[in-house]
C-alpha atoms as a PDB file:
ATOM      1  CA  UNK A   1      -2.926  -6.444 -10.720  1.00  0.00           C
ATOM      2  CA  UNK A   2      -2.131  -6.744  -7.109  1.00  0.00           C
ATOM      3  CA  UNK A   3      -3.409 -10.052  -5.111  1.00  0.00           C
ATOM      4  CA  UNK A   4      -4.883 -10.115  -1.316  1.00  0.00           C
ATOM      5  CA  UNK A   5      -4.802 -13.535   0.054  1.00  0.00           C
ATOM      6  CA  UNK A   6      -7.052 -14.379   2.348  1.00  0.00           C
ATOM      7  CA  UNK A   7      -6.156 -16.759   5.363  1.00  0.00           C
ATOM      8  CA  UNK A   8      -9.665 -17.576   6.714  1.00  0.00           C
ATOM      9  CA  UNK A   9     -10.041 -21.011   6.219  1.00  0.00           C
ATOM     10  CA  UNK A  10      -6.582 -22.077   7.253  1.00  0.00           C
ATOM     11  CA  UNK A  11      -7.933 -21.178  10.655  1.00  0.00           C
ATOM     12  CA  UNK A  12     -10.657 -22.808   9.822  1.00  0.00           C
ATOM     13  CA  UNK A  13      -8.923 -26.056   9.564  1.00  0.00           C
ATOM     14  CA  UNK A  14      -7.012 -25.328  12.675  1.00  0.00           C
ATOM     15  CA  UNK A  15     -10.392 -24.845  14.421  1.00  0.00           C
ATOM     16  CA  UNK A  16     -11.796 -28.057  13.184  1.00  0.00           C
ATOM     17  CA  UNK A  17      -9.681 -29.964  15.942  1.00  0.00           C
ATOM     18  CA  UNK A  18      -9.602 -27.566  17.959  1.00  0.00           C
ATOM     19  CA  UNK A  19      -5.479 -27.131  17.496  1.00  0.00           C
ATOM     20  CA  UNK A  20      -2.426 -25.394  16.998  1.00  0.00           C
ATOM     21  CA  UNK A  21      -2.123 -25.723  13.388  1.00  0.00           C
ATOM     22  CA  UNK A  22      -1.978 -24.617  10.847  1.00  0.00           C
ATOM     23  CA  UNK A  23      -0.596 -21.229  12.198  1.00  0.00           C
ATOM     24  CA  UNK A  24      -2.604 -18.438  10.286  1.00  0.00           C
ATOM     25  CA  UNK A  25       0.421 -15.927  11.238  1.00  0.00           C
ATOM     26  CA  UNK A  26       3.173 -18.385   9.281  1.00  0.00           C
ATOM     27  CA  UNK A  27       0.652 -19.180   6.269  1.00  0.00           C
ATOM     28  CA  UNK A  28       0.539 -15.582   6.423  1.00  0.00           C
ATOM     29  CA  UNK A  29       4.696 -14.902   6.307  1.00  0.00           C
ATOM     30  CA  UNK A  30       5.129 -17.588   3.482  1.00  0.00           C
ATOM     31  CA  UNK A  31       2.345 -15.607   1.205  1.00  0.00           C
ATOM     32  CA  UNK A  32       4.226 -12.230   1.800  1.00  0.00           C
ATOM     33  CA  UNK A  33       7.404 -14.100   0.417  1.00  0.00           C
ATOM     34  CA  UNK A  34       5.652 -15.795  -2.045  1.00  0.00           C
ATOM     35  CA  UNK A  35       4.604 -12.404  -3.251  1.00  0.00           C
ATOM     36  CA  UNK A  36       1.176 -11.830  -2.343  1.00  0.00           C
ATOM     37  CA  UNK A  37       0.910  -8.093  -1.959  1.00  0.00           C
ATOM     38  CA  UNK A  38      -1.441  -7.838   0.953  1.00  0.00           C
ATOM     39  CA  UNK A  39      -3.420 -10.754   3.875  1.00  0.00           C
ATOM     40  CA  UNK A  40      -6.634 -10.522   4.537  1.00  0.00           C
ATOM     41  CA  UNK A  41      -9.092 -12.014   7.627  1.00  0.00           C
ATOM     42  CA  UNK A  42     -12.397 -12.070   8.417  1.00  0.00           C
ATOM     43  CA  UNK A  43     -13.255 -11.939  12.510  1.00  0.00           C
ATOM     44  CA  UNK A  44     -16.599 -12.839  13.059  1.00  0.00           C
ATOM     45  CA  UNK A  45     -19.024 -12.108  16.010  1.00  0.00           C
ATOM     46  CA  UNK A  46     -19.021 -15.808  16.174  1.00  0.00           C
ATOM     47  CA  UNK A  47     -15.170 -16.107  16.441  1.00  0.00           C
ATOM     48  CA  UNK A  48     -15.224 -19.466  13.891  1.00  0.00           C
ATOM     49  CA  UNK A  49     -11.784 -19.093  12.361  1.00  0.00           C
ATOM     50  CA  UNK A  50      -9.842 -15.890  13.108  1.00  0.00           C
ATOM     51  CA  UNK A  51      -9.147 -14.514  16.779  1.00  0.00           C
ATOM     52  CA  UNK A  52      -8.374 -11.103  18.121  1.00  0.00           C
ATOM     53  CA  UNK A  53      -5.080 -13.204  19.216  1.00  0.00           C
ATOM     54  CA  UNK A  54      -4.602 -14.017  15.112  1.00  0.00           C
ATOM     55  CA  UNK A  55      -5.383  -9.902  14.556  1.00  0.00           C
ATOM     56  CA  UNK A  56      -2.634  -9.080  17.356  1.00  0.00           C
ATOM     57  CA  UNK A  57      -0.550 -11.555  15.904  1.00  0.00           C
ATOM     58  CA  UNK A  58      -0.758 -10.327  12.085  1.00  0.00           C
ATOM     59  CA  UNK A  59      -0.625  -7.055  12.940  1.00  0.00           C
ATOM     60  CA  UNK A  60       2.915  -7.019  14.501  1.00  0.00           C
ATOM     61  CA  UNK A  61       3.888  -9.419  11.323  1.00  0.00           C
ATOM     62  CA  UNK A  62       2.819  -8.612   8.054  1.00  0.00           C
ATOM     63  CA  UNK A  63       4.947  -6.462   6.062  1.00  0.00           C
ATOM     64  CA  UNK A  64       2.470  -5.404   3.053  1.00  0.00           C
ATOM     65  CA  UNK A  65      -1.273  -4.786   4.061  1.00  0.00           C
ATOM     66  CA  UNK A  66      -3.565  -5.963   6.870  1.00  0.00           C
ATOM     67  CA  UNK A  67      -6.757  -5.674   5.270  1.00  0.00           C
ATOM     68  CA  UNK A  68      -9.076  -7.209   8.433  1.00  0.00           C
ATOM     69  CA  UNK A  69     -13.490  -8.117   7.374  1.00  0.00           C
ATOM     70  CA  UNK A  70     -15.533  -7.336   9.827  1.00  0.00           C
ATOM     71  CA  UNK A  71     -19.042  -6.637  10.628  1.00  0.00           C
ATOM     72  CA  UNK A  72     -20.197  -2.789  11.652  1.00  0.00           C
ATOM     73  CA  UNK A  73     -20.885  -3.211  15.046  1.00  0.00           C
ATOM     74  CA  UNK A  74     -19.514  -1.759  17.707  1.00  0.00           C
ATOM     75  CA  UNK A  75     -17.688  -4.778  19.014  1.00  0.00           C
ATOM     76  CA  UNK A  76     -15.748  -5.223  16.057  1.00  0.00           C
ATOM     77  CA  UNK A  77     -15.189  -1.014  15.773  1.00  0.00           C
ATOM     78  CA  UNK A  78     -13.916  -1.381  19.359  1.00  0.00           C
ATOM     79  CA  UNK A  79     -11.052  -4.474  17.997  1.00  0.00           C
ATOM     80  CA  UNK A  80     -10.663  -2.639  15.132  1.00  0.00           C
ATOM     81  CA  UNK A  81      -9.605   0.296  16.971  1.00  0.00           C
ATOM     82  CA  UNK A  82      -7.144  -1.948  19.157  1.00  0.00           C
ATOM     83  CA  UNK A  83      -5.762  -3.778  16.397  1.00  0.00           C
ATOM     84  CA  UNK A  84      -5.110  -0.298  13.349  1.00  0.00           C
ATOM     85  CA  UNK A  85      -5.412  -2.651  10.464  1.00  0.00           C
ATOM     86  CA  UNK A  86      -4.343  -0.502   7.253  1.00  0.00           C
ATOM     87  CA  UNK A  87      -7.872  -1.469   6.281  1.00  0.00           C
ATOM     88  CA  UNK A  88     -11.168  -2.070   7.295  1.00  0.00           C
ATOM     89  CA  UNK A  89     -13.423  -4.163   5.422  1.00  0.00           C
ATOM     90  CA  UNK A  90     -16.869  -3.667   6.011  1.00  0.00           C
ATOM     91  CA  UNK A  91     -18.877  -7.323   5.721  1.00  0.00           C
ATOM     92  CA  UNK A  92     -22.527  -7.964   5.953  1.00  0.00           C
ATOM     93  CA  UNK A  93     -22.863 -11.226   8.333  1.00  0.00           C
ATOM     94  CA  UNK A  94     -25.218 -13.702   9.356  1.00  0.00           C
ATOM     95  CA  UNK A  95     -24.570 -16.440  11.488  1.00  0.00           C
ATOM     96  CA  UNK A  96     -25.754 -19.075   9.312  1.00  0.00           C
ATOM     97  CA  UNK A  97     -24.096 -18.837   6.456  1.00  0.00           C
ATOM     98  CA  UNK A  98     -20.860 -20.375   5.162  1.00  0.00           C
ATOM     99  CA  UNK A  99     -19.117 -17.836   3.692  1.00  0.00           C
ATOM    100  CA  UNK A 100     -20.414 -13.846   2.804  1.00  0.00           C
ATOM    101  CA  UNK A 101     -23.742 -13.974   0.964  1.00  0.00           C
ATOM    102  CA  UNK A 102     -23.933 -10.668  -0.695  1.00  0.00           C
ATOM    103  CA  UNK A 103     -22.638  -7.277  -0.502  1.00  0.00           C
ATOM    104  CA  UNK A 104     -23.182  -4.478   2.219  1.00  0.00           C
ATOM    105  CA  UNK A 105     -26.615  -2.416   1.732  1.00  0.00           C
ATOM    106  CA  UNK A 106     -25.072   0.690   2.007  1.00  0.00           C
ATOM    107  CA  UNK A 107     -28.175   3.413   1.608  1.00  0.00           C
ATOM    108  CA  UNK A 108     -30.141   1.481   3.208  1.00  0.00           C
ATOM    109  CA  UNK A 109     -27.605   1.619   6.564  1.00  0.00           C
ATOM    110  CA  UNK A 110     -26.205   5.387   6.074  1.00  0.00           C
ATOM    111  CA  UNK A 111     -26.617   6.566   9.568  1.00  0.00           C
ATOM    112  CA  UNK A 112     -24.831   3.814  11.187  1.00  0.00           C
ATOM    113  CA  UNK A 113     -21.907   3.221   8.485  1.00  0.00           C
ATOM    114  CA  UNK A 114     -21.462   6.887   8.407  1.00  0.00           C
ATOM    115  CA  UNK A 115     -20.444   7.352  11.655  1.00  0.00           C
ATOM    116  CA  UNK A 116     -18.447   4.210  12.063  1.00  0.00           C
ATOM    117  CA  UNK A 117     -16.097   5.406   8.800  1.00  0.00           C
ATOM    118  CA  UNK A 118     -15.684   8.481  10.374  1.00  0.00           C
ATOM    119  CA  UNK A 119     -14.193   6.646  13.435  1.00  0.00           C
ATOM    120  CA  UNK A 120     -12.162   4.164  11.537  1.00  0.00           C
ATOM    121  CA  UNK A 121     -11.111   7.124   9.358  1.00  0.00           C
ATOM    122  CA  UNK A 122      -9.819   9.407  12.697  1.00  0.00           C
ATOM    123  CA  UNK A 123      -7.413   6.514  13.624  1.00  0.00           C
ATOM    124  CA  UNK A 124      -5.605   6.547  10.391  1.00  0.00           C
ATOM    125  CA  UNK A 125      -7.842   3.191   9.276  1.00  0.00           C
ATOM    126  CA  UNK A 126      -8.898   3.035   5.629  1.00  0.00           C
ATOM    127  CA  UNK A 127     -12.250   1.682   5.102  1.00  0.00           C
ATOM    128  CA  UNK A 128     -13.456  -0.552   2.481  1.00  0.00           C
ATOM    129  CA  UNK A 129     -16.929  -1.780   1.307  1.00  0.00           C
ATOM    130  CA  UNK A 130     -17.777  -5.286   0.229  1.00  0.00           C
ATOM    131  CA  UNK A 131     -20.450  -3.750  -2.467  1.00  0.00           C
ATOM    132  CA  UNK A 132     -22.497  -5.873  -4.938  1.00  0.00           C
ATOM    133  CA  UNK A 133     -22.976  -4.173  -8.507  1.00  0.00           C
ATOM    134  CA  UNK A 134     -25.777  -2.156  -7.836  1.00  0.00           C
ATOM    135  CA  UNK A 135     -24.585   1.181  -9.163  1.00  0.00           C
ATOM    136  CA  UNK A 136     -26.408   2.980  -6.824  1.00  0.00           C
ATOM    137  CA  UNK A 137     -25.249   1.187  -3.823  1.00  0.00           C
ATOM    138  CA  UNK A 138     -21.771   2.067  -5.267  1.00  0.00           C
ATOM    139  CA  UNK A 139     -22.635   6.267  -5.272  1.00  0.00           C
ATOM    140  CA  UNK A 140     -23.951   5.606  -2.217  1.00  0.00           C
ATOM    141  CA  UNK A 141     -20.391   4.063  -0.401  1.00  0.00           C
ATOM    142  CA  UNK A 142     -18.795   7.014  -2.227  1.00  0.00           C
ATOM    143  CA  UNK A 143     -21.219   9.786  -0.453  1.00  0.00           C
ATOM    144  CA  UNK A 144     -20.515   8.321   3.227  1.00  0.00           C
ATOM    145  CA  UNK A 145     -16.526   9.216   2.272  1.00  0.00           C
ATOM    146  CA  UNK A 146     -15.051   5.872   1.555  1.00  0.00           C
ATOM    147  CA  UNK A 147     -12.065   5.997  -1.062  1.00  0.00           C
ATOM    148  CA  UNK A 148     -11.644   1.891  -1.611  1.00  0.00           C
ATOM    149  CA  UNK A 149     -14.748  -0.929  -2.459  1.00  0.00           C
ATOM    150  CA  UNK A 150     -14.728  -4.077  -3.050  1.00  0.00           C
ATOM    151  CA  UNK A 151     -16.843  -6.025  -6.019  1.00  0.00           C
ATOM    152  CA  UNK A 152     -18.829  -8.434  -5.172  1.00  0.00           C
ATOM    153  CA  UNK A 153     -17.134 -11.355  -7.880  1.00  0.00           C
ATOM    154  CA  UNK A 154     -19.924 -13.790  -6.264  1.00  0.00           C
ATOM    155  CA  UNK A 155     -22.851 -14.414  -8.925  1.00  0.00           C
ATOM    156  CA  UNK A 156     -20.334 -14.341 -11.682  1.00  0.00           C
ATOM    157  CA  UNK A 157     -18.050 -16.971 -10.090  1.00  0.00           C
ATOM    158  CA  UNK A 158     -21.463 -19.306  -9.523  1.00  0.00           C
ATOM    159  CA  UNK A 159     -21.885 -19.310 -13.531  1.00  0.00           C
ATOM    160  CA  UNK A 160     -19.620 -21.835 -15.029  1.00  0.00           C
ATOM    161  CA  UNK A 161     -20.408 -20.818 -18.473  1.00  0.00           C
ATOM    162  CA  UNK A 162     -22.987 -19.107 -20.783  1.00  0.00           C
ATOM    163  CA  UNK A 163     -25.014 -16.116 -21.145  1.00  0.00           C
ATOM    164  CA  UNK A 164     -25.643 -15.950 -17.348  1.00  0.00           C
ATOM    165  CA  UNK A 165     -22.146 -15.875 -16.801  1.00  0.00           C
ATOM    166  CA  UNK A 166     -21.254 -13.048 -19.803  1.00  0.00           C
ATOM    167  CA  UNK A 167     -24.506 -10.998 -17.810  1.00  0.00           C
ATOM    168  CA  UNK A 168     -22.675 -10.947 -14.481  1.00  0.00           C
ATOM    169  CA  UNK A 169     -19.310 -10.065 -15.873  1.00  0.00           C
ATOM    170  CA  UNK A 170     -20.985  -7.343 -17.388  1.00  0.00           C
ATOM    171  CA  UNK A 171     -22.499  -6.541 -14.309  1.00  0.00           C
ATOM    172  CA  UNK A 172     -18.767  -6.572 -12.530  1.00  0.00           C
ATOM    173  CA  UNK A 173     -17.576  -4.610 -15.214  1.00  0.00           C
ATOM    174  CA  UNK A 174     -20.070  -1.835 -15.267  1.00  0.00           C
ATOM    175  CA  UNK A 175     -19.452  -1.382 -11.589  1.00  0.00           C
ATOM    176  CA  UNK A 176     -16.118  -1.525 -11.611  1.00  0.00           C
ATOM    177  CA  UNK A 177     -16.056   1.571 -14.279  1.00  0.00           C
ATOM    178  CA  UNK A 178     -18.337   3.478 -12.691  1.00  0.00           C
ATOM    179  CA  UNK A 179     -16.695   3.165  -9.335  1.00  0.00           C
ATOM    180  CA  UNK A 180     -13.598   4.016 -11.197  1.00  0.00           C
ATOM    181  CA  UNK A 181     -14.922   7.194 -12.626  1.00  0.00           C
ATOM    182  CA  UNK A 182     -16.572   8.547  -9.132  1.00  0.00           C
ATOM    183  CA  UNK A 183     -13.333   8.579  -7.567  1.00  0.00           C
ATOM    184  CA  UNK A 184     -12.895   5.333  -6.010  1.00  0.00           C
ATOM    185  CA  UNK A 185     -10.314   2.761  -5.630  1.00  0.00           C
ATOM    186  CA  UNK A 186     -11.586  -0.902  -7.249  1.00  0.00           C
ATOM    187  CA  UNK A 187     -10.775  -3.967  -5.917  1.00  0.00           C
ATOM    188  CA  UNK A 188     -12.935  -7.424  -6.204  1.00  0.00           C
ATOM    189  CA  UNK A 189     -13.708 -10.786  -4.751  1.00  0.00           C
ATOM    190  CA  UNK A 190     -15.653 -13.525  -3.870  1.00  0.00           C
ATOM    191  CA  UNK A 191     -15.145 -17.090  -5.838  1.00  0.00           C
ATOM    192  CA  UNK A 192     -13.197 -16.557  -7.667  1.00  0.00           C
ATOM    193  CA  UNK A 193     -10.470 -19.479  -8.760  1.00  0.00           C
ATOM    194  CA  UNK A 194      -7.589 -20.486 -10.978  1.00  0.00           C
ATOM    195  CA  UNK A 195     -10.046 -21.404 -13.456  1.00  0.00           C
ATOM    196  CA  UNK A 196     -12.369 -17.884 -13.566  1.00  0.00           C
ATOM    197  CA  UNK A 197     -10.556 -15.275 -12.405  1.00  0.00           C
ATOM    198  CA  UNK A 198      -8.869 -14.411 -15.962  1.00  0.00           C
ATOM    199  CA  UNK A 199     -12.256 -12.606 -16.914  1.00  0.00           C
ATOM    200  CA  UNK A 200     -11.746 -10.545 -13.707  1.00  0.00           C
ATOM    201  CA  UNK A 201      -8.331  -9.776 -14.521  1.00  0.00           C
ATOM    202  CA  UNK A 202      -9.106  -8.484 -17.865  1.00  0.00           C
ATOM    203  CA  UNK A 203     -11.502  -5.181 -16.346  1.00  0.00           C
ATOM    204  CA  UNK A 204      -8.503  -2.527 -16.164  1.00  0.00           C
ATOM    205  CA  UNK A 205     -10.415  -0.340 -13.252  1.00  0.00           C
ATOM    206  CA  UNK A 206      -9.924  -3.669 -10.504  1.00  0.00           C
ATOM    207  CA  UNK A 207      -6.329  -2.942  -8.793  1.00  0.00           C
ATOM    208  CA  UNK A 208      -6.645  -5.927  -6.637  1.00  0.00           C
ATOM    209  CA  UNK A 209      -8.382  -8.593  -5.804  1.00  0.00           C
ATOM    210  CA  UNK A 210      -9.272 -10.508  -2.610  1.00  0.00           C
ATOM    211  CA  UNK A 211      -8.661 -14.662  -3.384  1.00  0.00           C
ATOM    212  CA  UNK A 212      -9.347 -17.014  -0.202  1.00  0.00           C
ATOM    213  CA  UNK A 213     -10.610 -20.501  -0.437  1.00  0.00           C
ATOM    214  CA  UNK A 214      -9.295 -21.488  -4.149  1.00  0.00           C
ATOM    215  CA  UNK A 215      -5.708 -21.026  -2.628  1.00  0.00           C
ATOM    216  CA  UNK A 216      -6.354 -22.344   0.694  1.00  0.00           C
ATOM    217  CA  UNK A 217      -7.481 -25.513  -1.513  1.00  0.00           C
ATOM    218  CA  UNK A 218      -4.626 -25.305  -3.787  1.00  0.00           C
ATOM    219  CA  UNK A 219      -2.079 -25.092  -1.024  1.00  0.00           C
ATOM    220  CA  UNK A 220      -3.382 -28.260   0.568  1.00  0.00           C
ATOM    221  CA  UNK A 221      -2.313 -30.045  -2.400  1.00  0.00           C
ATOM    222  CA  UNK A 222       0.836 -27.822  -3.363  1.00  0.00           C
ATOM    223  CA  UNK A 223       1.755 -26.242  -0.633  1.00  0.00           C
ATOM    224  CA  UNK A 224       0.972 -22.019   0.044  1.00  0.00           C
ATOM    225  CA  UNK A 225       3.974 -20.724  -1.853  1.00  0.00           C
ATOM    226  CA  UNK A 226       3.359 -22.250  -5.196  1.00  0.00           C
ATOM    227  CA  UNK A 227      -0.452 -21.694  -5.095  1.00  0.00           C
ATOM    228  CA  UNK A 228       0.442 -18.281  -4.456  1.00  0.00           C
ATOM    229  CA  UNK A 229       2.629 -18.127  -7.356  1.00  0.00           C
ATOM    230  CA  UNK A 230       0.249 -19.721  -9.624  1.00  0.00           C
ATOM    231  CA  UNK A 231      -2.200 -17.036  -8.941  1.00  0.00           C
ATOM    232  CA  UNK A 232       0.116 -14.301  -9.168  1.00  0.00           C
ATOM    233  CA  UNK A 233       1.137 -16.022 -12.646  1.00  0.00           C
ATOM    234  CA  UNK A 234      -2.477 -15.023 -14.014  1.00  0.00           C
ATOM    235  CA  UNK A 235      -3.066 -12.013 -12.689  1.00  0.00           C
END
């Protein structure tokens, strides 16, 4: 299984003073050569953590896959145009939250995702869709011509244990399956840590998934390349 790492929240602890470091772009570099097989950033309207100068940045650097979350407005369209990520993921947002709440509500926003796929699609951009397990939100991301989603990992990863925790799993696992068996490419996220993610690792139709904040944490203690290699170790 392949492993995104997402650099979010070292900018966010650049941006807490306001500074030079850390520098996204080098946390970035020393994940690639630890062996992470793709980066990922979030730019939000709100500008928080990650900059269109980090995007510009990243873009001319990394060597595997920009995969770059974003909202689907037509401000980010517009940077994601300028930037040509190899991916676009597509985000629900809300200013007051502290990290993504939930997954995109894809039938419920078909005229405006459709055409903004279609764009991404024209400049050789690959979208993706943050998705929660709703099976019918899943058909749904398939019908507008996406190839790639990603699982929302979220309500499983807030159950430390018990039948709860088994019921979202399920719930991951179901969607992954069918997502698998429609045609699309499966990749997951959200929460997920040294401590959960074996679960996760175990559902064959999940290629990749998208691990931010456990790292970032890990790395603070250990440094990026060996919390990199400790994830890689158990996926």
């Amino acid at each position: 299984m392949r492993l995104a790492v997402n650099i979010d929240h070292f900018a966010t602890l650049r941006e807490a003073r306001k500074a030079t470091e850390p520098e996204p772009v080098l946390v970035a570099l020393l994940a690639e050569q630890a062996g992470a097989h793709g980066i990922v950033c979030h730019i939000r309207t709100d500008r928080r953590h990650i900059k269109e100068r980090d995007l510009r940045l990243l873009r001319d650097a990394v060597k595997t896959k920009l995969n770059v979350e974003m909202a689907a407005t037509e401000e980010m369209k517009k940077i994601a145009l300028e930037i040509g990520p190899d991916v676009v993921s597509l985000v629900p947002e809300r200013p007051e939250e502290l990290t993504t709440e939930g997954g995109l509500k894809v039938a419920a926003n078909r005229k405006v995702l459709g055409p903004h796929i279609k764009a991404l699609g024209k400049a050789g951009i690959r979208t993706s869709i943050f998705i929660d397990t709703n099976l019918d939100e899943i058909a749904a991301a398939r019908e507008l011509g996406v190839d790639l989603i990603e699982v929302n990992t979220g309500k499983y990863a807030d159950f430390k244990e018990g039948r709860a925790r088994e019921k979202a799993l399920e719930a991951v696992r179901k969607a992954a399956e069918f997502g698998h068996k429609i045609g699309l490419e499966v990749h997951g996220g959200h929460g997920l840590d040294y401590r959960n993610v074996g679960p996760i690792v175990a559902i064959p139709e999940i290629s990749e998934l998208s691990i931010g904040f456990s790292i970032v944490a890990r790395a603070a203690v250990v440094g990026i390349e060996r919390a990199v290699w400790e994830m890689l170790d158990l996926l």
